[in-house]
PDB file of N, CA and C in Angstrom:
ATOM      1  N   UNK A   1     243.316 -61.520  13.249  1.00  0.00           N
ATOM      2  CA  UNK A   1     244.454 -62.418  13.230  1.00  0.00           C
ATOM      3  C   UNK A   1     244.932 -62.655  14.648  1.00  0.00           C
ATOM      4  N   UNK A   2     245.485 -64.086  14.399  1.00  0.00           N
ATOM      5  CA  UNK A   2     245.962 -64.109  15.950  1.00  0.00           C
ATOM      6  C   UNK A   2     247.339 -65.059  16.118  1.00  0.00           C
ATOM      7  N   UNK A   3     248.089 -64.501  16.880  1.00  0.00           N
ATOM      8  CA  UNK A   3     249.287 -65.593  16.839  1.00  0.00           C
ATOM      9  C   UNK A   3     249.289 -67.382  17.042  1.00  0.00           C
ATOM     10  N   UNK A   4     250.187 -68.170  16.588  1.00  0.00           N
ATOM     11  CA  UNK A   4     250.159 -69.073  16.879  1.00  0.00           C
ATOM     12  C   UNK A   4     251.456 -69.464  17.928  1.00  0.00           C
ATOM     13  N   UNK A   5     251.573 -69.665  18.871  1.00  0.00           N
ATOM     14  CA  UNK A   5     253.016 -69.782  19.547  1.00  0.00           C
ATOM     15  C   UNK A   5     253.429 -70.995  19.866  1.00  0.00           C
ATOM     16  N   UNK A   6     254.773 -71.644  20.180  1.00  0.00           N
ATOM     17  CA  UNK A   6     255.271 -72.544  20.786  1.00  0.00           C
ATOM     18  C   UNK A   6     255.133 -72.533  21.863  1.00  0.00           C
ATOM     19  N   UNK A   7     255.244 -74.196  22.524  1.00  0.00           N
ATOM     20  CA  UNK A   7     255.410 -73.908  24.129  1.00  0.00           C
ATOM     21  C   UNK A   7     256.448 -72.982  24.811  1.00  0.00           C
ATOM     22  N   UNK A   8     257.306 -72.820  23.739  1.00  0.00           N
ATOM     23  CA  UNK A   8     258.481 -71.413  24.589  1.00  0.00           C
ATOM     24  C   UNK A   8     257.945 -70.396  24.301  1.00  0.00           C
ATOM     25  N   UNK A   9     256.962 -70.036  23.648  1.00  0.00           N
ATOM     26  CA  UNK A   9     255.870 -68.759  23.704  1.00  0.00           C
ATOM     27  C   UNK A   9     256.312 -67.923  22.092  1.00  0.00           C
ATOM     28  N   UNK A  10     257.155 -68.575  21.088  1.00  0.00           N
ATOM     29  CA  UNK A  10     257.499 -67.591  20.250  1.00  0.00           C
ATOM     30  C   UNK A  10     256.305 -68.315  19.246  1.00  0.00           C
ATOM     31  N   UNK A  11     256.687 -67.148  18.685  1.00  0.00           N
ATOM     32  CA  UNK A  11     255.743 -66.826  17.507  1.00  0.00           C
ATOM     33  C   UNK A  11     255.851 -67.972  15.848  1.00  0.00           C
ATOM     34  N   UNK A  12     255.149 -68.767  15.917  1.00  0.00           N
ATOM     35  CA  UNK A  12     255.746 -70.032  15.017  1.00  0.00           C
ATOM     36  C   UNK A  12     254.779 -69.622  13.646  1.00  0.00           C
ATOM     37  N   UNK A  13     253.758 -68.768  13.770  1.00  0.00           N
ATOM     38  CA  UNK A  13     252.757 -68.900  12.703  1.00  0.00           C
ATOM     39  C   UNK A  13     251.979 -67.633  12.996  1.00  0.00           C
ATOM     40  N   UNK A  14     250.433 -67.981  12.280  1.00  0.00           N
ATOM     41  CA  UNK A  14     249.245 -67.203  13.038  1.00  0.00           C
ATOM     42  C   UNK A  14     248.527 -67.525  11.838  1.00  0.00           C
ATOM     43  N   UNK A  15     246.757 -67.268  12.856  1.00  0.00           N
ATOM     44  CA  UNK A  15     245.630 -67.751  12.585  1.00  0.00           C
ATOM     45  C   UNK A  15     245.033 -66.251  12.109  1.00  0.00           C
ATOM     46  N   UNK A  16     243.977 -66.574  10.996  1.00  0.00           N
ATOM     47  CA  UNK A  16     243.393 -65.486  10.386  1.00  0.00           C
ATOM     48  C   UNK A  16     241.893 -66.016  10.368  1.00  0.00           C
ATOM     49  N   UNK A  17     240.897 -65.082  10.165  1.00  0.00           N
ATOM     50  CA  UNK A  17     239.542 -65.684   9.785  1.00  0.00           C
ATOM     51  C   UNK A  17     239.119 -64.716   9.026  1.00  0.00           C
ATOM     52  N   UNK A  18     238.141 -65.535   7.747  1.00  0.00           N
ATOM     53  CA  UNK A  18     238.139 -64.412   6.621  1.00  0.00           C
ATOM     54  C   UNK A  18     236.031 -64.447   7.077  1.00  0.00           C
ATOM     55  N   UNK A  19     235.753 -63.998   6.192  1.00  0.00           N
ATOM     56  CA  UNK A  19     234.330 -63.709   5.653  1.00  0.00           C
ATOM     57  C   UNK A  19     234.537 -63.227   4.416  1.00  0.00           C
ATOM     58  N   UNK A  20     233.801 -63.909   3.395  1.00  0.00           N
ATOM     59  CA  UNK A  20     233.545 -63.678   1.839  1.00  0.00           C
ATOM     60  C   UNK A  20     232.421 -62.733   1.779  1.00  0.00           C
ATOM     61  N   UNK A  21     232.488 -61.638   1.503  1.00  0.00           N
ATOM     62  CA  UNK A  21     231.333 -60.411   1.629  1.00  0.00           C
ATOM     63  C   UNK A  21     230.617 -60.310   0.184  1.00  0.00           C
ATOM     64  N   UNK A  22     231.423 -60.956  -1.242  1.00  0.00           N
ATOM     65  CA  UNK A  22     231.084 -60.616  -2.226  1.00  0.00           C
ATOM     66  C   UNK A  22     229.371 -60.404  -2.532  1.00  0.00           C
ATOM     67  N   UNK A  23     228.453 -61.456  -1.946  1.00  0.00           N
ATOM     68  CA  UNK A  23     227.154 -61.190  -2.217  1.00  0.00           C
ATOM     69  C   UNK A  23     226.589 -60.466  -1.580  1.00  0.00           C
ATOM     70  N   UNK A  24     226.985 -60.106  -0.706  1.00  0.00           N
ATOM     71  CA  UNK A  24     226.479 -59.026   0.181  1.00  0.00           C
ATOM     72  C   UNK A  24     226.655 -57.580  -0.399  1.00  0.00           C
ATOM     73  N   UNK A  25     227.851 -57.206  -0.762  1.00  0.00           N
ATOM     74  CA  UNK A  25     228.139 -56.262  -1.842  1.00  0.00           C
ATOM     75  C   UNK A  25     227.255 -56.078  -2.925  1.00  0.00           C
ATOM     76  N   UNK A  26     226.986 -57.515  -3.456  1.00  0.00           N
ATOM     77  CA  UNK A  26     226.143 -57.241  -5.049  1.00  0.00           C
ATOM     78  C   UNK A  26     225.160 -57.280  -4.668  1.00  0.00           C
ATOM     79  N   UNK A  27     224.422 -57.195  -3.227  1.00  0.00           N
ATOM     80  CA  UNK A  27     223.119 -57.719  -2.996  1.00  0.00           C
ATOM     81  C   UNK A  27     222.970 -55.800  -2.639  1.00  0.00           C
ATOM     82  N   UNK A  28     223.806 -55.337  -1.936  1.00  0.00           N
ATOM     83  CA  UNK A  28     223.887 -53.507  -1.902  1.00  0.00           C
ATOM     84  C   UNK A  28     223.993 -53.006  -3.142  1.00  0.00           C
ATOM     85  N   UNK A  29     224.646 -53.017  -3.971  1.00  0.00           N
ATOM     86  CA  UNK A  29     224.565 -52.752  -5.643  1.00  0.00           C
ATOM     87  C   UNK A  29     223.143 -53.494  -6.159  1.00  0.00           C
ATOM     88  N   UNK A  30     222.535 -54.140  -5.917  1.00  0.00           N
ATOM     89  CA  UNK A  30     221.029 -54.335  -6.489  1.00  0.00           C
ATOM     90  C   UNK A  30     219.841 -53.621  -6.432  1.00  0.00           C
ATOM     91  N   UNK A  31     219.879 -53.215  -4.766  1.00  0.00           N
ATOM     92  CA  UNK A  31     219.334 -52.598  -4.067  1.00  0.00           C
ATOM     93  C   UNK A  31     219.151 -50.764  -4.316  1.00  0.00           C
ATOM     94  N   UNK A  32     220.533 -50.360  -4.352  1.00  0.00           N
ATOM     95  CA  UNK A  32     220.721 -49.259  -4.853  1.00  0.00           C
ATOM     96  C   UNK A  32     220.125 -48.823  -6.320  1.00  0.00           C
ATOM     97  N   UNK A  33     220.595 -50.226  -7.034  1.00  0.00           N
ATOM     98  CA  UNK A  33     220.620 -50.129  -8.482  1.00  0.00           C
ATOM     99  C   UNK A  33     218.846 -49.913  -8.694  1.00  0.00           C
ATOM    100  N   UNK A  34     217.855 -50.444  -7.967  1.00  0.00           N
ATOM    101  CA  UNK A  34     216.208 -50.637  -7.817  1.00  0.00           C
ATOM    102  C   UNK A  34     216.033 -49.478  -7.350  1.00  0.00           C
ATOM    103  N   UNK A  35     216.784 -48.958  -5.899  1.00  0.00           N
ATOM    104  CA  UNK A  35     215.665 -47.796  -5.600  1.00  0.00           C
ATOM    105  C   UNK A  35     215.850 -46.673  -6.662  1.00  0.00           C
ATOM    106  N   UNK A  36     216.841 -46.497  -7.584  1.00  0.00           N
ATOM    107  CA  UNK A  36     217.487 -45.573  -8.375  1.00  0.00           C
ATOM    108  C   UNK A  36     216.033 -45.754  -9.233  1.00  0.00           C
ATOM    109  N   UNK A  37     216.381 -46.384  -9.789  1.00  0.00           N
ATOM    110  CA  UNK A  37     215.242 -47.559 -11.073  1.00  0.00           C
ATOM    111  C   UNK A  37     213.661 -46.834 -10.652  1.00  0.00           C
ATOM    112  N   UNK A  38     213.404 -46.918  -9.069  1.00  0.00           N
ATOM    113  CA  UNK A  38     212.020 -46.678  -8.686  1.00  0.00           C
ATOM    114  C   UNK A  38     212.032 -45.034  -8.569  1.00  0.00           C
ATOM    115  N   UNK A  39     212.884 -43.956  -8.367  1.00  0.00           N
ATOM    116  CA  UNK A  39     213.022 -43.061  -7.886  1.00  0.00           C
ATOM    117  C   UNK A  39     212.660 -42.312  -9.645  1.00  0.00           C
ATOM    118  N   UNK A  40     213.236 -43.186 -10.666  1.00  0.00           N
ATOM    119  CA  UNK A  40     213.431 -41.978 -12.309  1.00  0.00           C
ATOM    120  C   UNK A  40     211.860 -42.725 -12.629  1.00  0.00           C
ATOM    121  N   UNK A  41     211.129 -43.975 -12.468  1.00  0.00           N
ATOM    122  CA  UNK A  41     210.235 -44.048 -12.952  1.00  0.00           C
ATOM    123  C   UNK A  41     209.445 -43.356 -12.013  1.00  0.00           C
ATOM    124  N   UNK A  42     209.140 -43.299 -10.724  1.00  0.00           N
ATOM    125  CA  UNK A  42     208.141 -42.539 -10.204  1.00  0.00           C
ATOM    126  C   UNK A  42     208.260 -41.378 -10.941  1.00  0.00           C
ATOM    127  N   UNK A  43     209.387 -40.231 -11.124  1.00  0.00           N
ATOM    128  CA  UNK A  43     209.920 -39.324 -11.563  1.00  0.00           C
ATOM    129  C   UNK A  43     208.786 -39.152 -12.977  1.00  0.00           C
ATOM    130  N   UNK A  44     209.317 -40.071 -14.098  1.00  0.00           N
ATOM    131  CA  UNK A  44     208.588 -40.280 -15.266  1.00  0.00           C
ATOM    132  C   UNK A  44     207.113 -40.503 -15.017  1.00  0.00           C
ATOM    133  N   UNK A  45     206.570 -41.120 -13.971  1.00  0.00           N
ATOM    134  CA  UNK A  45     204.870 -41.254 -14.234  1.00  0.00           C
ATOM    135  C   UNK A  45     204.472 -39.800 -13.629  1.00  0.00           C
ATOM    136  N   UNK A  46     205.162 -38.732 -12.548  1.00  0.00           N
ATOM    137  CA  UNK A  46     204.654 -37.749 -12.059  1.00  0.00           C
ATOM    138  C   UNK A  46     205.131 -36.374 -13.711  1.00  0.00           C
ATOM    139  N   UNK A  47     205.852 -36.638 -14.252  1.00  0.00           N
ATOM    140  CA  UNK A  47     205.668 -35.649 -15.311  1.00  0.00           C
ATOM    141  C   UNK A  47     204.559 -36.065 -16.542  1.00  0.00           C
ATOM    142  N   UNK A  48     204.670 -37.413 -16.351  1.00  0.00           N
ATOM    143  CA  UNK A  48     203.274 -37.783 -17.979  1.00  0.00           C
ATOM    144  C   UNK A  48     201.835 -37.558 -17.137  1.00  0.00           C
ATOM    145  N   UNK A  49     202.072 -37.842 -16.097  1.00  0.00           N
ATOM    146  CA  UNK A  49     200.593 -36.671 -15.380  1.00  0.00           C
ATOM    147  C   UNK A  49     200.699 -35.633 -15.512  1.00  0.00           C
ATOM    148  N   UNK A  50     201.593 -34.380 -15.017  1.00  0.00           N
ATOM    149  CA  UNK A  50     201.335 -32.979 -15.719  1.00  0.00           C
ATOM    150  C   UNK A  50     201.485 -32.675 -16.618  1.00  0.00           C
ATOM    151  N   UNK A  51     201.471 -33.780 -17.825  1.00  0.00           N
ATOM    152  CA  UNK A  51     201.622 -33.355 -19.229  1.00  0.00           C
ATOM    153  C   UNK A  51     200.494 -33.790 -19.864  1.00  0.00           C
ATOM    154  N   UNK A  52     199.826 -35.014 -19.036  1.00  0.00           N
ATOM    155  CA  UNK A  52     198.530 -35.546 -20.081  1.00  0.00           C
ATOM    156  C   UNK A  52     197.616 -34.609 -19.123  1.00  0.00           C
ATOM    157  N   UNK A  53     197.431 -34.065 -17.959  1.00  0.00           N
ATOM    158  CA  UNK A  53     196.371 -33.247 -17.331  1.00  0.00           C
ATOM    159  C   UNK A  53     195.962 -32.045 -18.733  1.00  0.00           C
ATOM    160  N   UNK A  54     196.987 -31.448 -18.547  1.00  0.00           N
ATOM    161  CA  UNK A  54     196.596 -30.121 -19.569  1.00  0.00           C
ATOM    162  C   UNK A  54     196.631 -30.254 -21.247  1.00  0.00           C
ATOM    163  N   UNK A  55     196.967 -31.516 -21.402  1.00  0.00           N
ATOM    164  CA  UNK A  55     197.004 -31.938 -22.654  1.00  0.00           C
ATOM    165  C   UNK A  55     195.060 -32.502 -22.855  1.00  0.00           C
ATOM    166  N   UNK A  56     194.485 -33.008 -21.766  1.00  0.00           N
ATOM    167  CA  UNK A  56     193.499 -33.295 -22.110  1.00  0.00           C
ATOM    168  C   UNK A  56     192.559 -32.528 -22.197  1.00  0.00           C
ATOM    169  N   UNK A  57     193.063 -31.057 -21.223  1.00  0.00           N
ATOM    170  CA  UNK A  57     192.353 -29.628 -21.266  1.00  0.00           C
ATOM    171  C   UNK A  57     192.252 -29.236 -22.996  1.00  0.00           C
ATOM    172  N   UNK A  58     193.194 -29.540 -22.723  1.00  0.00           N
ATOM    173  CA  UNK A  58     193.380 -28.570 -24.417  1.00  0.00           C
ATOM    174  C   UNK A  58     192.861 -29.004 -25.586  1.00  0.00           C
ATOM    175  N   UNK A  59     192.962 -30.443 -25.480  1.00  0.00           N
ATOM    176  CA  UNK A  59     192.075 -31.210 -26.660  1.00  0.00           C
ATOM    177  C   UNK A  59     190.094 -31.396 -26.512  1.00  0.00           C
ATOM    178  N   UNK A  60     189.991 -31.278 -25.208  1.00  0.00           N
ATOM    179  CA  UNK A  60     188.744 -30.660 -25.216  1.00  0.00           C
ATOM    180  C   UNK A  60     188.100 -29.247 -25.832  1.00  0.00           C
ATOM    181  N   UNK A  61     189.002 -28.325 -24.988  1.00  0.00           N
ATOM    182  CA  UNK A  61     188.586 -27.198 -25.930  1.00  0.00           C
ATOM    183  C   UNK A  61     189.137 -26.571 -27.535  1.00  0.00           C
ATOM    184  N   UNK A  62     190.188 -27.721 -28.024  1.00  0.00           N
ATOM    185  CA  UNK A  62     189.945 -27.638 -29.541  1.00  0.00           C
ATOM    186  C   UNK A  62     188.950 -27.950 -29.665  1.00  0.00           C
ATOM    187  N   UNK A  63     188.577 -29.011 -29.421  1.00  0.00           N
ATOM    188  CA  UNK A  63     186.937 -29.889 -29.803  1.00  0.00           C
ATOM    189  C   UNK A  63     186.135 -29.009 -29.851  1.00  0.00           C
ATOM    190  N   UNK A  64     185.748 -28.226 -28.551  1.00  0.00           N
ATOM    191  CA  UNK A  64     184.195 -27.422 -28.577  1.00  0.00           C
ATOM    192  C   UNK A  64     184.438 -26.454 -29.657  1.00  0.00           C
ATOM    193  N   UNK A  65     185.710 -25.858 -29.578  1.00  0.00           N
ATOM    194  CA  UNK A  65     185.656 -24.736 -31.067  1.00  0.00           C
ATOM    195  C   UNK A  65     185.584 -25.525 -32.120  1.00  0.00           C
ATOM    196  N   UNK A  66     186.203 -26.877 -32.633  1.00  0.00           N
ATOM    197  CA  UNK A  66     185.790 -27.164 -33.499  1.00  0.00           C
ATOM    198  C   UNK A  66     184.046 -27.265 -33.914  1.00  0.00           C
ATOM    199  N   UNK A  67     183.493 -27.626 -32.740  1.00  0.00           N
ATOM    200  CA  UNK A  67     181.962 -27.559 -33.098  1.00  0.00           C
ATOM    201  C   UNK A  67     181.400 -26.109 -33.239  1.00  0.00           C
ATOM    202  N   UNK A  68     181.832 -25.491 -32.042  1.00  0.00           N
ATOM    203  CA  UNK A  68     181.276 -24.020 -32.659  1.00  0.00           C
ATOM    204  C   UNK A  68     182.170 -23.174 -33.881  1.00  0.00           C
ATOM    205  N   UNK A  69     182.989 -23.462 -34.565  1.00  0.00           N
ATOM    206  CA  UNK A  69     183.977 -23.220 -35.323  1.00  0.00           C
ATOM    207  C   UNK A  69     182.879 -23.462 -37.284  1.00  0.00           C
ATOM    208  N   UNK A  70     182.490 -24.748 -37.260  1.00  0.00           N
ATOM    209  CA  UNK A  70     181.813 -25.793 -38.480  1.00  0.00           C
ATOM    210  C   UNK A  70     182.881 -25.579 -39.133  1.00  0.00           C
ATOM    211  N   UNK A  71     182.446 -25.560 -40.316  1.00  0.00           N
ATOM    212  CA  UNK A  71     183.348 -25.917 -41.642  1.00  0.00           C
ATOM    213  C   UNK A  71     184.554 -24.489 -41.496  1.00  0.00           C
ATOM    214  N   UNK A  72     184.146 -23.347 -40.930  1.00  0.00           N
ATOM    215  CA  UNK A  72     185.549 -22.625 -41.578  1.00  0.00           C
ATOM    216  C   UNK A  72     186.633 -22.808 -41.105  1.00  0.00           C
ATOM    217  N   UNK A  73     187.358 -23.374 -39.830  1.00  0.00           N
ATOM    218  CA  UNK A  73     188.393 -23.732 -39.043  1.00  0.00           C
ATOM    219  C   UNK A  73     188.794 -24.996 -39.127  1.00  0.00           C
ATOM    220  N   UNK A  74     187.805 -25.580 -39.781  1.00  0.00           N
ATOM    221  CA  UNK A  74     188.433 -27.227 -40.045  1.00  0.00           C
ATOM    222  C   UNK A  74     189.386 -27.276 -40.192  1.00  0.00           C
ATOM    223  N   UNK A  75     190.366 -27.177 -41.146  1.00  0.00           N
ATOM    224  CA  UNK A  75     191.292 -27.432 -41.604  1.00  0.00           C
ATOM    225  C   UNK A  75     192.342 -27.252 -40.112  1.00  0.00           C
ATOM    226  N   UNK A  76     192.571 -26.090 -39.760  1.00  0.00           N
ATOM    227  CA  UNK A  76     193.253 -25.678 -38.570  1.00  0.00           C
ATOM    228  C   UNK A  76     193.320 -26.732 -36.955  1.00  0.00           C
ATOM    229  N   UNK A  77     191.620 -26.670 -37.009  1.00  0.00           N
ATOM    230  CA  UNK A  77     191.606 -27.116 -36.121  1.00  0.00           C
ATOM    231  C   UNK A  77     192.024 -28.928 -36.043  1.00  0.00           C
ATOM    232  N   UNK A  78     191.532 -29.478 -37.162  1.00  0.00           N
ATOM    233  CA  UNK A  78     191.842 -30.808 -37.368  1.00  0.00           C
ATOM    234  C   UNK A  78     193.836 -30.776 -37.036  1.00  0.00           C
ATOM    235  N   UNK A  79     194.439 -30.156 -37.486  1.00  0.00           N
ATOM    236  CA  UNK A  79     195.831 -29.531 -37.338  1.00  0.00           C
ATOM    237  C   UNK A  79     196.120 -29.909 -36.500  1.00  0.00           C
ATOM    238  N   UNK A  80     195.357 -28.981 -35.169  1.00  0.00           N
ATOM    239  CA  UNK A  80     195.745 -28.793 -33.763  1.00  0.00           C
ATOM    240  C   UNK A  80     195.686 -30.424 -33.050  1.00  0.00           C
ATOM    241  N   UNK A  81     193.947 -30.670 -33.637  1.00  0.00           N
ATOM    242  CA  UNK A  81     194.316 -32.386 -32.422  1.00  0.00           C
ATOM    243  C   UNK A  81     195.121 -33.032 -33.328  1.00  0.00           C
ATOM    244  N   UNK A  82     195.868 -32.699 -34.658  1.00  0.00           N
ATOM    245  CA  UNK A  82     196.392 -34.026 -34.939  1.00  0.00           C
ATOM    246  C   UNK A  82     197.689 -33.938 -34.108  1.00  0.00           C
ATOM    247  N   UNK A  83     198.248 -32.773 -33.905  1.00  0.00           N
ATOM    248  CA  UNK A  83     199.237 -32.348 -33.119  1.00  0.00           C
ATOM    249  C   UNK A  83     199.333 -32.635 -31.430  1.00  0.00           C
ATOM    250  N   UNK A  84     198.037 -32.251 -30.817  1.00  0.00           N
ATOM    251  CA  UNK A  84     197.764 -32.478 -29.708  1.00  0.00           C
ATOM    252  C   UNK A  84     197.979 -34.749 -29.699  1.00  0.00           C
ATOM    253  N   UNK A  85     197.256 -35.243 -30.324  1.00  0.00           N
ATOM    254  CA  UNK A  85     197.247 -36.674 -30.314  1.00  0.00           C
ATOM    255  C   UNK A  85     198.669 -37.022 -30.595  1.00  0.00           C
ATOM    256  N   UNK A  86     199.836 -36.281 -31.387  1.00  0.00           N
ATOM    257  CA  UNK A  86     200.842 -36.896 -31.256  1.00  0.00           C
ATOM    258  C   UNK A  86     201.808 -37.078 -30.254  1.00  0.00           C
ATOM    259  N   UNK A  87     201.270 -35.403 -29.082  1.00  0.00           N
ATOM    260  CA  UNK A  87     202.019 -35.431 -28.043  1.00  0.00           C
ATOM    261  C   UNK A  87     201.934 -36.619 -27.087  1.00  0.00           C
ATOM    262  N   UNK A  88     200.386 -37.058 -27.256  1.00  0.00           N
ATOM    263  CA  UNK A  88     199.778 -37.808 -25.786  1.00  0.00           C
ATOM    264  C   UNK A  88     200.307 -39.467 -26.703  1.00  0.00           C
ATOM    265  N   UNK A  89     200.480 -39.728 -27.737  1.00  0.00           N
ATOM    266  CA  UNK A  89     201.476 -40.958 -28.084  1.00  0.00           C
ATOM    267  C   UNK A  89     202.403 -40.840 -27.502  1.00  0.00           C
ATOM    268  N   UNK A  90     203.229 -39.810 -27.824  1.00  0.00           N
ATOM    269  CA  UNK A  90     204.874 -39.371 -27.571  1.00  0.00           C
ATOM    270  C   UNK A  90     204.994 -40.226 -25.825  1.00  0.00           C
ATOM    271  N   UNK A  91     204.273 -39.093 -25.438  1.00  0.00           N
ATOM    272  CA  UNK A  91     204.366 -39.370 -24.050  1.00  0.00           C
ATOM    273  C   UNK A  91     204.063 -40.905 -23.469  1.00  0.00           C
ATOM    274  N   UNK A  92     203.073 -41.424 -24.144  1.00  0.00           N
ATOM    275  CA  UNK A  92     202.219 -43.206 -23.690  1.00  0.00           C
ATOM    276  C   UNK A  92     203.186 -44.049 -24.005  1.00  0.00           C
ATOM    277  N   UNK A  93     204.053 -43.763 -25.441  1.00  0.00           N
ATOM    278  CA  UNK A  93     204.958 -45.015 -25.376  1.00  0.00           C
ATOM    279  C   UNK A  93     206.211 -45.403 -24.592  1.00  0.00           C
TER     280      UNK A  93
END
């Protein structure tokens, strides 16, 4: 701000100058609002990797016992991947 004066020097008014910041604000609230956004999904793809890594361990070696297992563990073992396959949905959708 700045005064405005008369030729006798008093003070008759005064001058202001604004700047409208509003988009600049929402353009910092966007920004924030994204890296947040990028920070929980990186977050989310680094845990469905250590969850499908050992999930795929494990459904392999149901498998081989199921083959060396034949008919008497069927039942069980069919169990296990149906269980194992619901986790690795859970997690994909």
């Amino acid at each position: 701000m700045s005064p405005i004066r008369n030729a006798s020097g008093q003070i008759i008014g005064a001058s202001a100058i604004g700047r409208d910041i509003t988009e600049e604000k929402r353009a910092e609230a966007a920004l924030r609002e994204a890296t947040a956004l990028q920070s929980v999904a990186s977050l989310a793809v680094a845990a469905a990797h250590e969850i499908n890594n050992p999930l795929t361990v494990v459904s392999g070696e149901v498998q081989l016992l199921a083959r060396e297992a034949g008919v008497h563990a069927g039942p069980r073992i069919a169990s296990m991947l149906e269980a194992l396959e619901r986790i690795r949905r859970w997690w994909r959708a």
